[in-house]
PDB file of N, CA and C in Angstrom:
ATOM      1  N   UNK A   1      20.210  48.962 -26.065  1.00  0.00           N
ATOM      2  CA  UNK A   1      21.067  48.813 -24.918  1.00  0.00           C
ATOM      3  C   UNK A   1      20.376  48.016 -23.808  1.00  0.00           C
ATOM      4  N   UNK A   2      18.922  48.641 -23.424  1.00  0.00           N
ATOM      5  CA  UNK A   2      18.453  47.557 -22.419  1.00  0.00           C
ATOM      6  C   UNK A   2      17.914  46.031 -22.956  1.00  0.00           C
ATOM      7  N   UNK A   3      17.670  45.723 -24.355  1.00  0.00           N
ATOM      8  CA  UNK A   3      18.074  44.634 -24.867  1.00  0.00           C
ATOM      9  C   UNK A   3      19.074  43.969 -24.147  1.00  0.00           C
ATOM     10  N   UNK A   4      20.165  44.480 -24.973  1.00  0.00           N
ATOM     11  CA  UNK A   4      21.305  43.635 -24.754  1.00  0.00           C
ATOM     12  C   UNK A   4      21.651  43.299 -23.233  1.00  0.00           C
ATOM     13  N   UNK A   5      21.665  44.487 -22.262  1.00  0.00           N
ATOM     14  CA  UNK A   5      21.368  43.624 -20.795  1.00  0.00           C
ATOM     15  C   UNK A   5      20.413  42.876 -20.266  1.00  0.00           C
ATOM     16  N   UNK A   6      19.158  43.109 -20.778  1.00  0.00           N
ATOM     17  CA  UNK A   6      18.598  42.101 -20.388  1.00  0.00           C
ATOM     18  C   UNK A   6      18.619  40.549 -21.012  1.00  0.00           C
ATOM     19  N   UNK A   7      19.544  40.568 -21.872  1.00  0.00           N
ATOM     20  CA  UNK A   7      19.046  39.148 -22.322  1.00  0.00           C
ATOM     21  C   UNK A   7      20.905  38.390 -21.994  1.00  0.00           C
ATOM     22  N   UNK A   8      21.770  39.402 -21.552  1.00  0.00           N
ATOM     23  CA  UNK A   8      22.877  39.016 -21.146  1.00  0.00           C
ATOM     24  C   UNK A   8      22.341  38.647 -19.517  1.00  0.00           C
ATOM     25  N   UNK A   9      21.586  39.530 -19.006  1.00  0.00           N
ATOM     26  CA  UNK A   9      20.829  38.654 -17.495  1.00  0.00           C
ATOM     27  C   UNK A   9      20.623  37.661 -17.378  1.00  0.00           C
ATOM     28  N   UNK A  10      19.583  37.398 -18.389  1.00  0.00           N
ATOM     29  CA  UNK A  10      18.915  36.219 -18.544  1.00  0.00           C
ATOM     30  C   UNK A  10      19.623  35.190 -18.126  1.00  0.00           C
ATOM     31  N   UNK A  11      21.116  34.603 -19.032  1.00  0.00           N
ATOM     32  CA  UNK A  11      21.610  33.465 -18.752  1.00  0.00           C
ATOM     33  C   UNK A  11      22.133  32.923 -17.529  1.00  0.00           C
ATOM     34  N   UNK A  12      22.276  34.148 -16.651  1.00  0.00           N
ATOM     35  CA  UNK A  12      23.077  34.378 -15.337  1.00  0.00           C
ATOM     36  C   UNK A  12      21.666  34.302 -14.115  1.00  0.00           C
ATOM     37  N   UNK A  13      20.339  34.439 -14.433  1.00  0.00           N
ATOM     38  CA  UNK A  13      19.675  33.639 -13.924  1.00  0.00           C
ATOM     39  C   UNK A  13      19.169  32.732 -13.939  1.00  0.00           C
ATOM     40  N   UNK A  14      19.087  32.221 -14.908  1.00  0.00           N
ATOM     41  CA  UNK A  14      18.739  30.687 -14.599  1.00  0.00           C
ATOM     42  C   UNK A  14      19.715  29.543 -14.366  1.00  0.00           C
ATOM     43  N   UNK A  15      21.334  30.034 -14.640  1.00  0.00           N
ATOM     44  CA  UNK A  15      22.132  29.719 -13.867  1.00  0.00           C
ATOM     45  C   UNK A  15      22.073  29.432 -12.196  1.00  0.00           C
ATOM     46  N   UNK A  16      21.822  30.787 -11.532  1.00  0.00           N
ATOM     47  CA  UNK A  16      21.715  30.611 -10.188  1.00  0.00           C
ATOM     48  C   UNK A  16      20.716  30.092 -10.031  1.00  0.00           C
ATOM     49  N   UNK A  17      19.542  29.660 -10.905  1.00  0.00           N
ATOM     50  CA  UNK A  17      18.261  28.712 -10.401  1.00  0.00           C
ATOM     51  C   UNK A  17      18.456  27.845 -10.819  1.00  0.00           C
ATOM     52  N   UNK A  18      19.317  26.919 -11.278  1.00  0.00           N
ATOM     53  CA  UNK A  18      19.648  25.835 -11.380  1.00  0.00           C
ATOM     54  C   UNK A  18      20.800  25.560 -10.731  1.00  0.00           C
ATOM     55  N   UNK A  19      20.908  26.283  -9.229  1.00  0.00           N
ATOM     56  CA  UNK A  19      22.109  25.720  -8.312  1.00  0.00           C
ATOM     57  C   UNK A  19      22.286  24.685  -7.720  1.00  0.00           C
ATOM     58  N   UNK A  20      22.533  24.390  -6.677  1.00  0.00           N
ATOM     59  CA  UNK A  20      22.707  22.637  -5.742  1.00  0.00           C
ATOM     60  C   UNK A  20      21.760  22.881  -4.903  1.00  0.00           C
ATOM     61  N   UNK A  21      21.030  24.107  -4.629  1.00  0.00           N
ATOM     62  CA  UNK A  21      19.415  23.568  -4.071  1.00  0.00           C
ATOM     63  C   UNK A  21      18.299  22.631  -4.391  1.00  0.00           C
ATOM     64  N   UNK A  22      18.067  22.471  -5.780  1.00  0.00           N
ATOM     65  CA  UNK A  22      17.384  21.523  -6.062  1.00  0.00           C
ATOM     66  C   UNK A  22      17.657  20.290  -5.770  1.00  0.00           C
ATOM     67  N   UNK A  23      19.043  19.827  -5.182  1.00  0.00           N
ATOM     68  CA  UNK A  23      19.732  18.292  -5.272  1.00  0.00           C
ATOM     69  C   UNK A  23      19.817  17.834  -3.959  1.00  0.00           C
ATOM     70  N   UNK A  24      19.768  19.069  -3.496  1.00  0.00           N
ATOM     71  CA  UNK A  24      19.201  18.341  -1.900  1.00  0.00           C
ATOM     72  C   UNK A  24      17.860  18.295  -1.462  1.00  0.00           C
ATOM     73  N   UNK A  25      17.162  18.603  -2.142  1.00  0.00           N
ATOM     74  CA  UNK A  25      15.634  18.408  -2.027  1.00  0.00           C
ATOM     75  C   UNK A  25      15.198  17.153  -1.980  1.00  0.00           C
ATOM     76  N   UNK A  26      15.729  16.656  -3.765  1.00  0.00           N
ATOM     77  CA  UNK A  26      15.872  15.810  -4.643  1.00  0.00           C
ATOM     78  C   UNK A  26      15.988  14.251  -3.594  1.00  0.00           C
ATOM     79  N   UNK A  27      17.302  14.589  -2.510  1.00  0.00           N
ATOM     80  CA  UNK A  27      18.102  13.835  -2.111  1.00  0.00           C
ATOM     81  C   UNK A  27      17.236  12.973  -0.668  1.00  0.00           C
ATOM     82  N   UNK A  28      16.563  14.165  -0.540  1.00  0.00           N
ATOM     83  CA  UNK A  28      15.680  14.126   0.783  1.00  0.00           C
ATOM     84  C   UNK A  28      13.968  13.280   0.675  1.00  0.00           C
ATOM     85  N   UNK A  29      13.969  13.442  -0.899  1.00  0.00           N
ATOM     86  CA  UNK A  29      12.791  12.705  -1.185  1.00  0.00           C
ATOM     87  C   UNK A  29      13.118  11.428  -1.749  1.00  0.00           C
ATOM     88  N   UNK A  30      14.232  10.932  -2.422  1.00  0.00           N
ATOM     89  CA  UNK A  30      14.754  10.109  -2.895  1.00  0.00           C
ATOM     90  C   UNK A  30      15.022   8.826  -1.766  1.00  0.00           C
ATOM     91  N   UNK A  31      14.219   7.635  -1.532  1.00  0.00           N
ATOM     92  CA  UNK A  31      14.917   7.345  -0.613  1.00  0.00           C
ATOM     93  C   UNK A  31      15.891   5.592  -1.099  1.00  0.00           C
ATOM     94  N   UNK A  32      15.867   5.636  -2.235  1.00  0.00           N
ATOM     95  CA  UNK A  32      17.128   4.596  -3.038  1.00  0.00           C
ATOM     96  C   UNK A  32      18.564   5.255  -2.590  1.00  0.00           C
ATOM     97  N   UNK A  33      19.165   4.133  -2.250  1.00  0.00           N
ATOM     98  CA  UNK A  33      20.572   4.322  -1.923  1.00  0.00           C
ATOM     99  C   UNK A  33      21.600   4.767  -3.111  1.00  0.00           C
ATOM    100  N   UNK A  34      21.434   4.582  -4.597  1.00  0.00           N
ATOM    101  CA  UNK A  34      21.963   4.727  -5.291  1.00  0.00           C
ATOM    102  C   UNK A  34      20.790   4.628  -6.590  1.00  0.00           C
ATOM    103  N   UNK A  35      21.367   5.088  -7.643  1.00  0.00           N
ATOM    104  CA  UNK A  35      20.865   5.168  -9.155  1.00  0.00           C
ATOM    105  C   UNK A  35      20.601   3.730  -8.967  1.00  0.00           C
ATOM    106  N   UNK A  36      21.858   2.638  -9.284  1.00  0.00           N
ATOM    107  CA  UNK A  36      21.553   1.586  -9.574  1.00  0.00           C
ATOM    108  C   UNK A  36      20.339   0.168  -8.864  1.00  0.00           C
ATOM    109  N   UNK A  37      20.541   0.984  -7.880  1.00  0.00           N
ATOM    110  CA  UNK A  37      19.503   0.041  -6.931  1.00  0.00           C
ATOM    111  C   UNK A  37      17.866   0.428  -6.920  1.00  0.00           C
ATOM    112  N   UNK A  38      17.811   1.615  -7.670  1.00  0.00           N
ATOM    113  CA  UNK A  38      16.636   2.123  -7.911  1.00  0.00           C
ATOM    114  C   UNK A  38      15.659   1.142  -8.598  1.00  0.00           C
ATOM    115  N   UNK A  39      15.743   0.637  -9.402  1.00  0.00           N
ATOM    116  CA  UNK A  39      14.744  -0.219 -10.060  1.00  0.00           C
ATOM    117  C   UNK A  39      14.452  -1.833  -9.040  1.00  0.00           C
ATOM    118  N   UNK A  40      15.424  -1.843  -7.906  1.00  0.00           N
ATOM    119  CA  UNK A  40      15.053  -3.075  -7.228  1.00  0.00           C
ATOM    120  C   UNK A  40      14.559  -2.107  -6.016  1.00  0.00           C
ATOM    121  N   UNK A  41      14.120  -1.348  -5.828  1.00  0.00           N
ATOM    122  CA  UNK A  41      13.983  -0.456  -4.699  1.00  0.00           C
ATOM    123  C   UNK A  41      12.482  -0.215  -5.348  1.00  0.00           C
ATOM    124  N   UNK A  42      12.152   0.129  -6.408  1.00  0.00           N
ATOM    125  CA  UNK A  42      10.854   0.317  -6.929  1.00  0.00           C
ATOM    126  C   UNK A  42      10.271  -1.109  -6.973  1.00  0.00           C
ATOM    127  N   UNK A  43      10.688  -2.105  -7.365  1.00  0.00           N
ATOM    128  CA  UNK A  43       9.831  -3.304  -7.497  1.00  0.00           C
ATOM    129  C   UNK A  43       9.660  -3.577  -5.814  1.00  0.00           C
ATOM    130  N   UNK A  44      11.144  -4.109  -4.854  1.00  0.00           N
ATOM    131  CA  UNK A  44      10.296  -3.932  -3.610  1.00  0.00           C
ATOM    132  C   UNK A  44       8.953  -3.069  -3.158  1.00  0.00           C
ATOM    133  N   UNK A  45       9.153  -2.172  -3.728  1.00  0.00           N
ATOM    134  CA  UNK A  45       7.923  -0.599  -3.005  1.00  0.00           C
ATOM    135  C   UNK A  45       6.599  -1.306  -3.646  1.00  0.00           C
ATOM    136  N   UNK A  46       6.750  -1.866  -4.883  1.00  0.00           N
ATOM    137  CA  UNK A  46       5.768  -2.388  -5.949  1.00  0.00           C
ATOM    138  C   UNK A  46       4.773  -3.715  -5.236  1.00  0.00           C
ATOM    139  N   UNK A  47       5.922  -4.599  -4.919  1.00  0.00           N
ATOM    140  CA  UNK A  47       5.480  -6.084  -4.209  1.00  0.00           C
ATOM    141  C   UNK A  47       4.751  -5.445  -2.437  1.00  0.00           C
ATOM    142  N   UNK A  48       5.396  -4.501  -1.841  1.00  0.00           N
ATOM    143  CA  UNK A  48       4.649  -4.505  -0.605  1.00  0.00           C
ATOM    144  C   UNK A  48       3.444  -3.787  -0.754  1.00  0.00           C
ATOM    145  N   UNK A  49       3.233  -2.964  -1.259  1.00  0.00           N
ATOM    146  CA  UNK A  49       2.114  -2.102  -1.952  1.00  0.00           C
ATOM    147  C   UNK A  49       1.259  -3.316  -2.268  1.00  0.00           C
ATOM    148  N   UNK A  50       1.488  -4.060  -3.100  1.00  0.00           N
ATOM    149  CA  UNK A  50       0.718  -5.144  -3.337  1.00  0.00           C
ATOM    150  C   UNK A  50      -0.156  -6.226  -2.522  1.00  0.00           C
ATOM    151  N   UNK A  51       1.172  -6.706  -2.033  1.00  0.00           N
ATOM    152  CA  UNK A  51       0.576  -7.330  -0.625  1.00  0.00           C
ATOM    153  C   UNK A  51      -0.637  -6.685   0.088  1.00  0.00           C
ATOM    154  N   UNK A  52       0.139  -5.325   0.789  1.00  0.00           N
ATOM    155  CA  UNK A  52      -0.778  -4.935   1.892  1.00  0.00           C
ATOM    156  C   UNK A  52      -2.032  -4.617   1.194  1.00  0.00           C
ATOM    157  N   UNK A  53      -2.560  -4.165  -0.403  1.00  0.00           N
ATOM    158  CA  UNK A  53      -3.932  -4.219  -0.905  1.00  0.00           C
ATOM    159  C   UNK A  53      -4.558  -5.342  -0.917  1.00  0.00           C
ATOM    160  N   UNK A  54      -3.837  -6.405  -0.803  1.00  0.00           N
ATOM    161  CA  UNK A  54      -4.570  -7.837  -1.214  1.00  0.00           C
ATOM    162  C   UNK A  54      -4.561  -8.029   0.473  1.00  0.00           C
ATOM    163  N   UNK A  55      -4.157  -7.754   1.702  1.00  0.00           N
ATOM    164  CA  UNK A  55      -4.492  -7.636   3.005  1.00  0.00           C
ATOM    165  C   UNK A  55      -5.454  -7.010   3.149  1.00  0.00           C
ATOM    166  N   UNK A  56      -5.554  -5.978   2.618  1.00  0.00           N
ATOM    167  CA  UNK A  56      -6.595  -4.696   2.871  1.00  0.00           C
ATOM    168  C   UNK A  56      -8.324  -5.699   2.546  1.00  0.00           C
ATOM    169  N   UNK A  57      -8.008  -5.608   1.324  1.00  0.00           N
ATOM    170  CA  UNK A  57      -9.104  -6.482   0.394  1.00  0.00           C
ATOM    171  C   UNK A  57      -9.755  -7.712   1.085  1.00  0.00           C
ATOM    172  N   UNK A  58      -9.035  -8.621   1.472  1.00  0.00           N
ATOM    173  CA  UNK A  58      -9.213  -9.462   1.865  1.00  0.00           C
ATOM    174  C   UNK A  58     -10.223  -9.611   3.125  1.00  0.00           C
ATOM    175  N   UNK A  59      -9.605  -8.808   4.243  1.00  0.00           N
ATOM    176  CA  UNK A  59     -10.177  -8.494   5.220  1.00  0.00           C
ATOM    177  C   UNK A  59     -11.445  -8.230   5.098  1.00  0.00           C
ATOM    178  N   UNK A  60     -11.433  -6.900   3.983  1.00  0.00           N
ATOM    179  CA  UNK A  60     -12.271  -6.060   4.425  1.00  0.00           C
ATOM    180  C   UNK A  60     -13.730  -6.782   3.871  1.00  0.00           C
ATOM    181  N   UNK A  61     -13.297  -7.732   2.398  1.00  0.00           N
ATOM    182  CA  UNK A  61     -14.807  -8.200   2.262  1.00  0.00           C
ATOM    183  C   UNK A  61     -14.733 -10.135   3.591  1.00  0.00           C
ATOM    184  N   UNK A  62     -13.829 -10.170   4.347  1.00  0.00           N
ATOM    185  CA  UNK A  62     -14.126 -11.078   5.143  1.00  0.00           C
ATOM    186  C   UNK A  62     -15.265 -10.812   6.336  1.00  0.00           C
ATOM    187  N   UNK A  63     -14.855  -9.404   6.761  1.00  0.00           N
ATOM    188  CA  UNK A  63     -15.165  -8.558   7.794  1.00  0.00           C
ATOM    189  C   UNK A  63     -16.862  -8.180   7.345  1.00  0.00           C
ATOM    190  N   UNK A  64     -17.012  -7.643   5.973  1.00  0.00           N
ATOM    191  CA  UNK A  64     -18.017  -7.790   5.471  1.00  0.00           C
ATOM    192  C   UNK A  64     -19.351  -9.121   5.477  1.00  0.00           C
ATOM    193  N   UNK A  65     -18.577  -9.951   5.358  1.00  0.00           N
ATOM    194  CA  UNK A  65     -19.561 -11.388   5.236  1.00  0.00           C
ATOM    195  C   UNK A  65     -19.507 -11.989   6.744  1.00  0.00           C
ATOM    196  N   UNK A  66     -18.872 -11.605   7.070  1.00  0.00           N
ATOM    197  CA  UNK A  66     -19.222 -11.592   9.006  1.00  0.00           C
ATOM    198  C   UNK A  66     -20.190 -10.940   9.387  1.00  0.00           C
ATOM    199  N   UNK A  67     -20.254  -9.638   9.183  1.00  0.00           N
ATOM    200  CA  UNK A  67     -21.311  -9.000   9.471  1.00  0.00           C
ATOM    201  C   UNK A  67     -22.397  -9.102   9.040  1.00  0.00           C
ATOM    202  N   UNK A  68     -22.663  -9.932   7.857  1.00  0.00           N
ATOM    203  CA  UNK A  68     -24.307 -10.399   7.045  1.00  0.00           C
ATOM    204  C   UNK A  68     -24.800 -11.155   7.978  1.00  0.00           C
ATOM    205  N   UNK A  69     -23.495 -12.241   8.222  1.00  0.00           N
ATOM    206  CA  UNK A  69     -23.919 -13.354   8.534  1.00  0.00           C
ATOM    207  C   UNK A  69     -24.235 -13.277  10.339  1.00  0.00           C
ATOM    208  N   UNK A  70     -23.844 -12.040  10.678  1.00  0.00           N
ATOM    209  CA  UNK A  70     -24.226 -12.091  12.260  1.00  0.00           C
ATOM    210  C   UNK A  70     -25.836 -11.593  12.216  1.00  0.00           C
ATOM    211  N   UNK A  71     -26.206 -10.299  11.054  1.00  0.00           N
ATOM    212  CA  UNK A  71     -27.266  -9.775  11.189  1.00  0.00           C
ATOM    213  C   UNK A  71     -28.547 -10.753  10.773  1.00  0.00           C
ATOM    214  N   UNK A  72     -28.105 -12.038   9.379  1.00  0.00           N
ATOM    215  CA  UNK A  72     -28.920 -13.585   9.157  1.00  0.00           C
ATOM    216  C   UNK A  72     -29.420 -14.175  10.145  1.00  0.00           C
ATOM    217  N   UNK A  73     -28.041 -14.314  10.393  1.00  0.00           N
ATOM    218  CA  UNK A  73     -28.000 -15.644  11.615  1.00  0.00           C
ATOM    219  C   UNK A  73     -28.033 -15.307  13.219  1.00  0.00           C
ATOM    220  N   UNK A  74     -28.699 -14.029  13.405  1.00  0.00           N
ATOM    221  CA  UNK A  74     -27.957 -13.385  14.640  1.00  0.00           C
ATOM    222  C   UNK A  74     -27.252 -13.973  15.527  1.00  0.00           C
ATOM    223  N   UNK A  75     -26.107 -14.553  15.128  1.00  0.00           N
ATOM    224  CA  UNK A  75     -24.398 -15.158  15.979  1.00  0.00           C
ATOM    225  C   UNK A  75     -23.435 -14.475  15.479  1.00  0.00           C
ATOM    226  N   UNK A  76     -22.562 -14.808  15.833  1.00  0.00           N
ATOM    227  CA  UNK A  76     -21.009 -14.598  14.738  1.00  0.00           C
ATOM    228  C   UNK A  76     -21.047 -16.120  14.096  1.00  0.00           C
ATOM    229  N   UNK A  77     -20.475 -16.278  13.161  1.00  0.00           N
ATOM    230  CA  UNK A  77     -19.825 -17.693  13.044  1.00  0.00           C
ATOM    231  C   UNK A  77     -18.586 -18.292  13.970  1.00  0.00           C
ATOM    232  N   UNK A  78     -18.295 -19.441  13.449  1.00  0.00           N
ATOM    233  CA  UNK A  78     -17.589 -20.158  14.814  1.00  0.00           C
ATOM    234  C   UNK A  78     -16.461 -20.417  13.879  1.00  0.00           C
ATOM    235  N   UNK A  79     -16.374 -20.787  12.555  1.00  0.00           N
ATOM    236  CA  UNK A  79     -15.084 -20.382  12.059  1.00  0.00           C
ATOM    237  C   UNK A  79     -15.054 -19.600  10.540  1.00  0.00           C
ATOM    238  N   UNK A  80     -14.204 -19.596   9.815  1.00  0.00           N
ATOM    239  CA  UNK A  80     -14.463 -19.172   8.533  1.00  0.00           C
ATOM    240  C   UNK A  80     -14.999 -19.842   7.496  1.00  0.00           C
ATOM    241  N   UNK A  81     -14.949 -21.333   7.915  1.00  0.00           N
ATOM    242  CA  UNK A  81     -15.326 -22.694   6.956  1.00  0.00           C
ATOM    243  C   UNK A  81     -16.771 -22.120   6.987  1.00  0.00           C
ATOM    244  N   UNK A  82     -17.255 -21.794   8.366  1.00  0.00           N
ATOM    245  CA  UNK A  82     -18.750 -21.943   8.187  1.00  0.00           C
ATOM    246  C   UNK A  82     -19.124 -20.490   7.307  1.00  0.00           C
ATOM    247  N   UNK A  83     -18.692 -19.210   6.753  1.00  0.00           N
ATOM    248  CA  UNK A  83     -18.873 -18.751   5.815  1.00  0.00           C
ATOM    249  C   UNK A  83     -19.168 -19.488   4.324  1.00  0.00           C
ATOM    250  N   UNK A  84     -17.966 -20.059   4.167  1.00  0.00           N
ATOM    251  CA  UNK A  84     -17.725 -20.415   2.668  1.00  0.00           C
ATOM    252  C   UNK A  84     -19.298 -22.043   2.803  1.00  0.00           C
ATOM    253  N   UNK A  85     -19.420 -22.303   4.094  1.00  0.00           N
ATOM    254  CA  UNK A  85     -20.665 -23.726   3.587  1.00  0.00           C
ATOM    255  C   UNK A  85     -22.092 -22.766   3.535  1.00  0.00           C
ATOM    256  N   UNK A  86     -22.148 -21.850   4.183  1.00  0.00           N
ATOM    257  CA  UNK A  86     -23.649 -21.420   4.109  1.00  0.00           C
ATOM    258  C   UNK A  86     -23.621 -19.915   3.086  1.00  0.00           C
ATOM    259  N   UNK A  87     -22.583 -20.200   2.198  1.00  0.00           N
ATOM    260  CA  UNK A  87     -22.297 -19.293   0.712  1.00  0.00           C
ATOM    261  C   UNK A  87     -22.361 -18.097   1.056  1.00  0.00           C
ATOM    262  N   UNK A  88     -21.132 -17.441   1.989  1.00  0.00           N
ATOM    263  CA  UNK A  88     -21.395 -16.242   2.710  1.00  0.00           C
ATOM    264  C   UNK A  88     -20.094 -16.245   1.599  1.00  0.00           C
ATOM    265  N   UNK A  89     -19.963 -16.344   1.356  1.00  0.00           N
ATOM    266  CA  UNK A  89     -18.229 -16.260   0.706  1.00  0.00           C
ATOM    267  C   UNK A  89     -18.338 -17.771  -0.089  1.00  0.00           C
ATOM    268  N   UNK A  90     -17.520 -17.160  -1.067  1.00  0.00           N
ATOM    269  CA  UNK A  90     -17.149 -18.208  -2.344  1.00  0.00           C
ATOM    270  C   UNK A  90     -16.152 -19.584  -1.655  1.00  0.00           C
ATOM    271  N   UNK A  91     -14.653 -18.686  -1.243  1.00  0.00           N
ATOM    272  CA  UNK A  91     -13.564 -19.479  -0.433  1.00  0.00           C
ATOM    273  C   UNK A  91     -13.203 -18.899   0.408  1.00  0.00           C
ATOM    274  N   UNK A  92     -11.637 -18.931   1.325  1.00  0.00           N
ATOM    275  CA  UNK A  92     -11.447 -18.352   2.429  1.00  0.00           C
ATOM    276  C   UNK A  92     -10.321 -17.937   1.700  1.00  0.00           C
ATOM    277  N   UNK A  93     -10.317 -16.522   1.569  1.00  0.00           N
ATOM    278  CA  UNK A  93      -8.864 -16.216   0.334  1.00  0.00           C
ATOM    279  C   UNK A  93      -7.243 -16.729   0.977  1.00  0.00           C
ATOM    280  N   UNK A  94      -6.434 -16.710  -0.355  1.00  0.00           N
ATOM    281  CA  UNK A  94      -5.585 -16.862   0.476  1.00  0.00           C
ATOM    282  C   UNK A  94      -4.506 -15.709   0.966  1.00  0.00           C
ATOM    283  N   UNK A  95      -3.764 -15.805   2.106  1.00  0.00           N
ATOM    284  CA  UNK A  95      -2.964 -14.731   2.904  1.00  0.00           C
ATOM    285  C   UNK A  95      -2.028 -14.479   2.312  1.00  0.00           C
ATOM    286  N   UNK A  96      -1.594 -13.311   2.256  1.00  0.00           N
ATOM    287  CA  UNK A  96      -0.168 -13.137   1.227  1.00  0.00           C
ATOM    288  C   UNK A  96       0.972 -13.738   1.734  1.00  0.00           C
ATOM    289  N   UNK A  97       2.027 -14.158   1.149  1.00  0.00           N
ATOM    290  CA  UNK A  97       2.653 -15.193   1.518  1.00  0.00           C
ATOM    291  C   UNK A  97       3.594 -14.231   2.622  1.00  0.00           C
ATOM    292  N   UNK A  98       4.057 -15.153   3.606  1.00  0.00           N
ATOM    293  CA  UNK A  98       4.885 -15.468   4.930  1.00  0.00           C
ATOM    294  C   UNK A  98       3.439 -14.573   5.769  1.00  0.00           C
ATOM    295  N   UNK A  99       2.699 -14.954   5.260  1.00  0.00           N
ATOM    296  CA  UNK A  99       0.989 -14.559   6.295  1.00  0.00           C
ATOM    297  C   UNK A  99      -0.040 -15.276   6.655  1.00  0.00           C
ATOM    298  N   UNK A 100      -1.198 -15.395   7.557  1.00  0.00           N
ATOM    299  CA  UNK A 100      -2.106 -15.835   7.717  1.00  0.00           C
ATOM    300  C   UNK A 100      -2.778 -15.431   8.062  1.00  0.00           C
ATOM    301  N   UNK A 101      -4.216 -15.896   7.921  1.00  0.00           N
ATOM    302  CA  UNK A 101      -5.764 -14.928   8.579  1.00  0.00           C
ATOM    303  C   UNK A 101      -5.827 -15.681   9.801  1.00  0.00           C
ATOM    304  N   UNK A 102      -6.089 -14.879  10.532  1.00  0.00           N
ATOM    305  CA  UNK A 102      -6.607 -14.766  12.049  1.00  0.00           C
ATOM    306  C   UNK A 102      -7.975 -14.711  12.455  1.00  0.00           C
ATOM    307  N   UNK A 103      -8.918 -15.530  12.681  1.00  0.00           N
ATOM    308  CA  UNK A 103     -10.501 -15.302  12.839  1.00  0.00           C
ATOM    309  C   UNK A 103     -10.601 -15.458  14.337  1.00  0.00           C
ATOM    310  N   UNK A 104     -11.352 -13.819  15.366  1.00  0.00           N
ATOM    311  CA  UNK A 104     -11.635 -14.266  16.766  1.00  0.00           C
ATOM    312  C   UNK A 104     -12.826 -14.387  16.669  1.00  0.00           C
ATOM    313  N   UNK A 105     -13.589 -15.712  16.416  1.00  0.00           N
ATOM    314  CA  UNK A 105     -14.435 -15.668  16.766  1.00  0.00           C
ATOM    315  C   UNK A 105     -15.548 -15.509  17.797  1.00  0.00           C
ATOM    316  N   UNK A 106     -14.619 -14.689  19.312  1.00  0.00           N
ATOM    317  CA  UNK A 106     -15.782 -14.376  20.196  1.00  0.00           C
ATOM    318  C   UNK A 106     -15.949 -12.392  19.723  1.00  0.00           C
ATOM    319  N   UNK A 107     -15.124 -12.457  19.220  1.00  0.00           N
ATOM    320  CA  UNK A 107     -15.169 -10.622  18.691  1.00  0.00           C
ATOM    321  C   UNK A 107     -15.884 -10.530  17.151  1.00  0.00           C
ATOM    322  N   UNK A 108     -15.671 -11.623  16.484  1.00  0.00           N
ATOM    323  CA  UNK A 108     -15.995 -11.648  15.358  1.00  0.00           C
ATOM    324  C   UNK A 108     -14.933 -10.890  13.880  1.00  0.00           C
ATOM    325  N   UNK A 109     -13.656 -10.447  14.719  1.00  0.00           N
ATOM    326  CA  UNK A 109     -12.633  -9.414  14.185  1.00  0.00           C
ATOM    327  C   UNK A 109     -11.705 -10.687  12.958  1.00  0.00           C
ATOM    328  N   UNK A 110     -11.286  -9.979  12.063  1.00  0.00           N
ATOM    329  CA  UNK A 110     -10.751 -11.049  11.013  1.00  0.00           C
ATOM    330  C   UNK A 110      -8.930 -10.241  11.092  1.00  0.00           C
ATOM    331  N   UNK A 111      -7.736 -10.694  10.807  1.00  0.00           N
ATOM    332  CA  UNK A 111      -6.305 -10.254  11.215  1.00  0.00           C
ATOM    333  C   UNK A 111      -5.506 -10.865  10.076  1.00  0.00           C
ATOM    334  N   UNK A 112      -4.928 -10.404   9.221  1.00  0.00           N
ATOM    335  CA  UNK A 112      -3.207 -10.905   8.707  1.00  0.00           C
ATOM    336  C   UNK A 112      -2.228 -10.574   9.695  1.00  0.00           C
ATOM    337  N   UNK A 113      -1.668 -11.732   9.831  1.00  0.00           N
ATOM    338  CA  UNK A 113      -0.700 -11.791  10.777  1.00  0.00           C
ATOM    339  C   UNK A 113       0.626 -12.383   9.757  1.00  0.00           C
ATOM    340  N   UNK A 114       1.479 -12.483  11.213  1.00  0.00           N
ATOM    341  CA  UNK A 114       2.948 -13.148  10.201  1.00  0.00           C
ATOM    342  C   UNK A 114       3.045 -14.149  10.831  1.00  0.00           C
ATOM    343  N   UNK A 115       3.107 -15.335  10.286  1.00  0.00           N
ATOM    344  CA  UNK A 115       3.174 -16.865  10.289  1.00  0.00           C
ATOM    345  C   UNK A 115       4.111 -17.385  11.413  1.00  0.00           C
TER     346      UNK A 115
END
């Protein structure tokens, strides 16, 4: 007898735990406008993610070879060319597109900006 109620329970809870609470959770973390737009909503998320690492990167070993080259040479450099001639750096990478690097050379600070 307590068999049989308990396993007639059973179905009637996981019923109520599989109510419309989970779908607004769901809804709240979800931030695609629809099913279908989801896969162009992930590649956008994909391409800016991208970008801003190759910003990140960029900088950070620019910012890097600034600082060798102030503690070498005790100056800053005067532009970025003069990295890449005295082989502080290979090239001056390039900015992810609709971007550009920013060099102040009285701060010595390196910037992606928008064009």
């Amino acid at each position: 007898m307590k068999a049989i109620l308990s396993l007639s329970l059973l179905p009637s809870l996981l019923l109520v735990g599989c109510g419309d609470g989970g779908s607004r959770s769901n809804s709240t973390t979800n931030e695609s406008s629809s099913v279908i737009t989801a896969p162009v909503d992930y590649l956008g998320a994909i391409g800016k993610g991208q970008q801003h690492a190759i910003k990140t990167v960029d900088t950070a070993a620019l910012t890097q070879a600034i600082q060798l080259f102030q503690v070498q040479e005790d100056r800053l450099p005067k532009d970025l060319n003069e990295l890449v001639e005295l082989k502080y750096i290979g090239a001056i990478p390039q900015a992810p597109q609709g971007k550009k690097i920013l060099y102040d050379a009285s701060t010595g600070t390196v910037k992606v900006v928008a064009q």
